[in-house]
Protein backbone atom coordinates (compact mmCIF):
# COMPACT_ATOMS: atom_id res chain seq x y z
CA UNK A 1 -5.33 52.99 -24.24
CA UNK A 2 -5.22 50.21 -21.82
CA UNK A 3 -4.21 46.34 -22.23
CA UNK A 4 -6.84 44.00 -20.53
CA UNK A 5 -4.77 40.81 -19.91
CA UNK A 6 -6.46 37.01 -20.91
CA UNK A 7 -8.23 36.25 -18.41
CA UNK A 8 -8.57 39.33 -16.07
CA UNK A 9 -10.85 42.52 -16.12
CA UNK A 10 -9.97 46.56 -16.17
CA UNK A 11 -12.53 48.48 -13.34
CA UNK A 12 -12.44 52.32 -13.18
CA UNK A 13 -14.46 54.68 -11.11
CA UNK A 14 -16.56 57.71 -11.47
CA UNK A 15 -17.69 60.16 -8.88
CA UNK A 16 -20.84 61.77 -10.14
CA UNK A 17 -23.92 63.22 -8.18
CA UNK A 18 -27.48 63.79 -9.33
CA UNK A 19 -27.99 64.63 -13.06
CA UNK A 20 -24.83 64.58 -14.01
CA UNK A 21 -24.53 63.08 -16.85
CA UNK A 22 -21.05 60.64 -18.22
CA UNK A 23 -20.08 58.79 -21.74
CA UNK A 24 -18.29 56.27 -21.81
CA UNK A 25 -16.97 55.52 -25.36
CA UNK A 26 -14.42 52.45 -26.63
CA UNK A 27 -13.04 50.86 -28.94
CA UNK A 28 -10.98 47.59 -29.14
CA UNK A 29 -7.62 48.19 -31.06
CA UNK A 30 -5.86 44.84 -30.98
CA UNK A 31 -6.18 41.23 -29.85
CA UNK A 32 -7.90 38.37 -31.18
CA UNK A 33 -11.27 38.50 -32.22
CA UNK A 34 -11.48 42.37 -31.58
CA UNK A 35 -14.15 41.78 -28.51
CA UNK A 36 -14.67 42.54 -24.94
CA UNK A 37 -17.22 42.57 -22.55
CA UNK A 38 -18.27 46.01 -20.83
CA UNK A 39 -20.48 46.86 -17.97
CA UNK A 40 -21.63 49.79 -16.58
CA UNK A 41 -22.76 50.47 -12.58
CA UNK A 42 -24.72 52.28 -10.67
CA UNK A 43 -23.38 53.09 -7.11
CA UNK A 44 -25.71 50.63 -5.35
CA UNK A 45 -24.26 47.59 -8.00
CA UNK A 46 -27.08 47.87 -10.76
CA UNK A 47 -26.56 47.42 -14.35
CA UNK A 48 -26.75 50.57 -16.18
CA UNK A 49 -25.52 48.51 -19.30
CA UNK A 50 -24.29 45.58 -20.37
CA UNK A 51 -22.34 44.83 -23.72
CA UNK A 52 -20.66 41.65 -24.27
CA UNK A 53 -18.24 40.83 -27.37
CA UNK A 54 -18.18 43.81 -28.66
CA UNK A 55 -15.77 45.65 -30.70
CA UNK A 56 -17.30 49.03 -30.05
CA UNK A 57 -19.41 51.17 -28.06
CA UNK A 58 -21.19 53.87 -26.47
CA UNK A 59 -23.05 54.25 -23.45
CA UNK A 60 -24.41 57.38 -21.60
CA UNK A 61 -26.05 57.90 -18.89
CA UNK A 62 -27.62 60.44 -16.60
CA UNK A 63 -26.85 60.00 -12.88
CA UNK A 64 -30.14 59.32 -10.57
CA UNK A 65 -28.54 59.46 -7.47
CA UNK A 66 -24.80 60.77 -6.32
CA UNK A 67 -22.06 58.16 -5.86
CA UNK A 68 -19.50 56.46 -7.30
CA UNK A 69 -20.17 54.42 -11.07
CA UNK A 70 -17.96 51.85 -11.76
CA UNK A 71 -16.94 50.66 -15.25
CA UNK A 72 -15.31 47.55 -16.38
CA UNK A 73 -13.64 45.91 -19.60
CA UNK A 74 -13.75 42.14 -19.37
CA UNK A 75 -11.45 39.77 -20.95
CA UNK A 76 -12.08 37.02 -19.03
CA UNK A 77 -13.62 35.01 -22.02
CA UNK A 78 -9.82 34.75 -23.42
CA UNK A 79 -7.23 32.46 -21.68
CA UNK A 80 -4.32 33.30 -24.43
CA UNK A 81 -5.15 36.39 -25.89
CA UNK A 82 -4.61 40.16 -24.06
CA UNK A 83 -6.75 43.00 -25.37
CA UNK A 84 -6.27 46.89 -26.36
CA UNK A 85 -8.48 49.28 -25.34
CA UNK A 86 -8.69 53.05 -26.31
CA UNK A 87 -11.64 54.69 -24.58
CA UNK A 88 -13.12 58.24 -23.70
CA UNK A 89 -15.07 59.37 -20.21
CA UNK A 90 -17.01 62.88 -21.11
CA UNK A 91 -18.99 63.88 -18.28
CA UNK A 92 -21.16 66.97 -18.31
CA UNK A 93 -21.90 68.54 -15.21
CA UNK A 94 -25.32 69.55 -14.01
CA UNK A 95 -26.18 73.21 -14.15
CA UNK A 96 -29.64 74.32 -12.56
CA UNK A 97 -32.28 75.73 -14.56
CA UNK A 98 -32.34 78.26 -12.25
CA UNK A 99 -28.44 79.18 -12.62
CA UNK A 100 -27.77 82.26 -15.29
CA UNK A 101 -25.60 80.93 -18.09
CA UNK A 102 -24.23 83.56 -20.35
CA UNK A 103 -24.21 82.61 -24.26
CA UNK A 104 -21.05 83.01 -24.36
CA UNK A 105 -21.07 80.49 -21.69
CA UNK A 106 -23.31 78.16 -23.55
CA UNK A 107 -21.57 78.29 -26.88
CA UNK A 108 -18.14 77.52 -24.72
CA UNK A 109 -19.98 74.46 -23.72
CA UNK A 110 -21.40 73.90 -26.76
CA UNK A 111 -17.49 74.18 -28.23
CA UNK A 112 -15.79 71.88 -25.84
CA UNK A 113 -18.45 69.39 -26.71
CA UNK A 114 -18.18 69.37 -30.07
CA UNK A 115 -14.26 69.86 -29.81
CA UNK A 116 -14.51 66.27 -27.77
CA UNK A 117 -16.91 64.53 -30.23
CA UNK A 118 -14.33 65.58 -33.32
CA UNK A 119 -11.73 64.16 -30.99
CA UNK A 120 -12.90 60.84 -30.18
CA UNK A 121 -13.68 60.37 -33.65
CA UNK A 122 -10.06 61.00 -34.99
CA UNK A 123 -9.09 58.64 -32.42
CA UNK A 124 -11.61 55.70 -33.52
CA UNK A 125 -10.65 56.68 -37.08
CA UNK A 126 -6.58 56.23 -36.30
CA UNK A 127 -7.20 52.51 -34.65
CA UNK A 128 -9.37 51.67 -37.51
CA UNK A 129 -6.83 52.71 -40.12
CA UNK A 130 -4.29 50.68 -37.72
CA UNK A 131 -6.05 47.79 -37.98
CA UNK A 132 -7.05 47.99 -41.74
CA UNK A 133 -2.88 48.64 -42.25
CA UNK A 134 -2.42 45.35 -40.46
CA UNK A 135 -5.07 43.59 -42.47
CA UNK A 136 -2.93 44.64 -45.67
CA UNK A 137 0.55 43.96 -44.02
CA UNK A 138 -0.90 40.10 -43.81
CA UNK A 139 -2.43 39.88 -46.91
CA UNK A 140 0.95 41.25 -49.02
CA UNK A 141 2.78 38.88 -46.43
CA UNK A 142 0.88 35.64 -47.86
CA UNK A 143 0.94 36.51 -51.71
CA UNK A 144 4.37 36.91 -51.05
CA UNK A 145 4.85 33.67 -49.87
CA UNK A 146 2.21 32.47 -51.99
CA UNK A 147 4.06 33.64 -54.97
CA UNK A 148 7.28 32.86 -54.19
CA UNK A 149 5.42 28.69 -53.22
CA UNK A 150 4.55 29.18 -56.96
CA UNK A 151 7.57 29.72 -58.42
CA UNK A 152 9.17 26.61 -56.54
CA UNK A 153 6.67 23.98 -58.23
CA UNK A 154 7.29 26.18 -61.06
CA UNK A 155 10.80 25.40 -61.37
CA UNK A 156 10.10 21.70 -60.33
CA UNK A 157 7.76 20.94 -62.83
CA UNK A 158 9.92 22.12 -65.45
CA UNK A 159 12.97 20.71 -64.43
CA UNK A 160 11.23 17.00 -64.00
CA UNK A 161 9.97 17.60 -67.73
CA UNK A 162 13.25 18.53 -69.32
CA UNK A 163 14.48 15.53 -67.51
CA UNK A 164 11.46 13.12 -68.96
CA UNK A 165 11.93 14.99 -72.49
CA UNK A 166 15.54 13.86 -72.52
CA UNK A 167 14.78 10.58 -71.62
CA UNK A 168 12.84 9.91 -74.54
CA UNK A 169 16.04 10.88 -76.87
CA UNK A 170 18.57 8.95 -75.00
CA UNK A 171 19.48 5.91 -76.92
CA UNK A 172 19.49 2.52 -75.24
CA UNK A 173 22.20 0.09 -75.88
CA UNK A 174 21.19 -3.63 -75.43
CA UNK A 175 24.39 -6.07 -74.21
């Protein structure tokens, strides 16, 4: 998990070489409106993709040529608000055609990628519960205060009418 300061972007790097392939998942976990802006590049600067003010997302790509891809998180559409970030890189290396994989080989693989998809989702599912535990911290917070804002005019308005009811049965002396 990374913070992305107001104002100010997060860049990390890559190596990869031809047909390998990379994921990039996130996930914003805290911080205003939940959004930030994400871009994926190519070695020679090209957009591989582009997502902007979003919460979530997932991009993959297969490498065309070998290099070094560069991806950012962009919070430079906030001037007060810094960001959390929890992402994933999964890369899967290029094998051959021509290379012998094993099946045991290929259900190791096969494993480890499924062990990493099971992962990533516990971890979207733990910000998301986060957040939703938040939401319901704030909402408790203002019935709280709502109730207890309740009980005050409450306790007004029923003091100012016993005070109005006894002055109807207070008797007036004229001098």
């Amino acid at each position: 998990m990374i913070e992305v300061p107001a104002g100010k972007k997060e860049c990390f790097f890559e190596d990869l070489h031809v047909n390998d392939k990379m994921t990039v998942t996130y996930q914003v976990g805290g911080g205003g409106h939940l959004d930030i802006d994400f871009w994926l590049q190519d070695p020679d600067h090209n957009a591989l993709a582009n997502h902007e003010r979003q919460s979530t997302g997932t991009v993959s790509v297969t490498a065309k040529k070998d290099g070094r891809y560069e991806y950012c998180f962009s919070n430079l559409m906030s001037t007060v608000v810094d960001k959390l970030v929890s992402f994933n890189v999964h890369g899967v290396i290029y094998v051959d055609e021509d290379d012998i994989v094993s099946p045991i080989e290929r259900e190791i693989r096969a494993l480890a990628h499924g062990l990493a998809t099971v992962k990533d989702e516990q971890e979207y599912i733990v910000i998301r519960e986060r957040r939703h535990r938040n939401t319901a911290e704030s909402t408790n917070s203002r019935v709280k205060w709502w109730s207890i804002f309740q009980a005050v005019v409450l306790f007004s308005v029923v003091a100012w009418q016993v005070y109005y009811l006894k002055s109807f049965f207070e008797v007036k002396r004229a001098f």
